[in-house]
Protein backbone atom coordinates (compact mmCIF):
# COMPACT_ATOMS: atom_id res chain seq x y z
CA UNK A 1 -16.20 5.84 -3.47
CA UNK A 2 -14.21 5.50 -6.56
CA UNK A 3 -11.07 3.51 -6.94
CA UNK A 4 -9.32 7.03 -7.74
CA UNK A 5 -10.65 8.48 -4.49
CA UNK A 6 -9.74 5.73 -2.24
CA UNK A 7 -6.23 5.48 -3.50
CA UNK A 8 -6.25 9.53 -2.38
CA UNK A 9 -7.76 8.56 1.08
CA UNK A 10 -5.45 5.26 1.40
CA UNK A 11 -2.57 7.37 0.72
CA UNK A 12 -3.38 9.74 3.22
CA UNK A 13 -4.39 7.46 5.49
CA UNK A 14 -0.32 5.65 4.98
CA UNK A 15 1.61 8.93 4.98
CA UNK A 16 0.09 9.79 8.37
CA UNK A 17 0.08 6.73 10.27
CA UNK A 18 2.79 4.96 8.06
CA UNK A 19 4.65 2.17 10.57
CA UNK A 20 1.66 -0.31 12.26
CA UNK A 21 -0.85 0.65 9.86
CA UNK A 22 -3.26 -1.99 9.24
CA UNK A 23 -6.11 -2.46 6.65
CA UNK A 24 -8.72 -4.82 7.31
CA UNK A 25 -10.89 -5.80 4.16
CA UNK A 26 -14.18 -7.58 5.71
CA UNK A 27 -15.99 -9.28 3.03
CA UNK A 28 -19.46 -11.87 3.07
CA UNK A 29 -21.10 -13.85 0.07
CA UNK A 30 -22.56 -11.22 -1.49
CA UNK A 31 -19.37 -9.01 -2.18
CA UNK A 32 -18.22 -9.07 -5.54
CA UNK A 33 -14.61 -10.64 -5.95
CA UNK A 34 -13.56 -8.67 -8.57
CA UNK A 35 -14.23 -5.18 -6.84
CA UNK A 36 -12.16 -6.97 -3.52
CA UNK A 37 -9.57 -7.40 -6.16
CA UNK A 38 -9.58 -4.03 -7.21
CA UNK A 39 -8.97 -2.91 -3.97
CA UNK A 40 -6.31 -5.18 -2.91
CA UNK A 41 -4.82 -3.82 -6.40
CA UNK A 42 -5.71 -0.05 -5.41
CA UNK A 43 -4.02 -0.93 -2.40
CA UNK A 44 -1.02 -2.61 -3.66
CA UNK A 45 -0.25 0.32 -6.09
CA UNK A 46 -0.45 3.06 -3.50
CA UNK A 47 2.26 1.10 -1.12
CA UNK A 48 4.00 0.76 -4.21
CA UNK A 49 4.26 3.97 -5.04
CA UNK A 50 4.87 5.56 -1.64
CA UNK A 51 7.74 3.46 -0.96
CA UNK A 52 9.08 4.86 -4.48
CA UNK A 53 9.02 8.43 -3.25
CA UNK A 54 10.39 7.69 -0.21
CA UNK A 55 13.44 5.64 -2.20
CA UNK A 56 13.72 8.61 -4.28
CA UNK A 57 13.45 11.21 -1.28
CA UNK A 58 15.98 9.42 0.50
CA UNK A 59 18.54 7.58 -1.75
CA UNK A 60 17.80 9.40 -4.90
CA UNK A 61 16.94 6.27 -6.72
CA UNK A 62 13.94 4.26 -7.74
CA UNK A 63 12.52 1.93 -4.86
CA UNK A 64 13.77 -1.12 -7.36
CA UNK A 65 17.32 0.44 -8.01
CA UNK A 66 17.74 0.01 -4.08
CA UNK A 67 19.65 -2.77 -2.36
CA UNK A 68 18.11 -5.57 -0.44
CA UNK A 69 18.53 -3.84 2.56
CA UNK A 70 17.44 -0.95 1.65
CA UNK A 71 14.62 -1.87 0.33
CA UNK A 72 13.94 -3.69 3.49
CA UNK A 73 14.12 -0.23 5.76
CA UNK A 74 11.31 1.23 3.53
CA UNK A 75 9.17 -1.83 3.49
CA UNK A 76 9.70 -1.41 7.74
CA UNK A 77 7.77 2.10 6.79
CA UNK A 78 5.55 1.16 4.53
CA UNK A 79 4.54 -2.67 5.16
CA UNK A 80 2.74 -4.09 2.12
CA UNK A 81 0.70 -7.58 3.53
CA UNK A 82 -2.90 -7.55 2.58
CA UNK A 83 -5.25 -10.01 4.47
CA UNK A 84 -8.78 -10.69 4.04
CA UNK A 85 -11.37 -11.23 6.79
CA UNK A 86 -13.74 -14.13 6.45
């Protein structure tokens, strides 16, 4: 899977299950660092730019133009910790 194609499935994957989702990334000695990097970056970048749209959608302003708060009620929706499993 490329990095393009699992930014389509991760986005996908938020818009339908949005609030509770959880992604696990479950690693050993033999995975390369920089491609776990990549995805934690793939993954950063599509939470990134959901909560945008949904700034935009619903206060017709960029996700950083928002107030604290506001920001705060689309983070609820679109929670952006990444943890690694040993």
């Amino acid at each position: 899977m490329t990095l393009d194609e699992l930014k389509a499935a991760l986005k996908t994957y938020y818009q339908t299950n949005k609030k509770g989702s959880t992604i696990s990334l479950t690693v050993d000695s033999e995975t390369n660092m920089g491609s776990v990097r990549d995805v934690k970056d793939a993954i950063g970048e599509v939470v990134a730019s959901l909560c945008n749209e949904l700034a935009v959608k619903l206060h017709k302003r960029s996700f950083d133009e928002l107030t604290e708060l506001q920001q705060q009620e689309i983070k609820k929706i679109y929670p952006s910790a990444i943890g690694r499993n040993p």
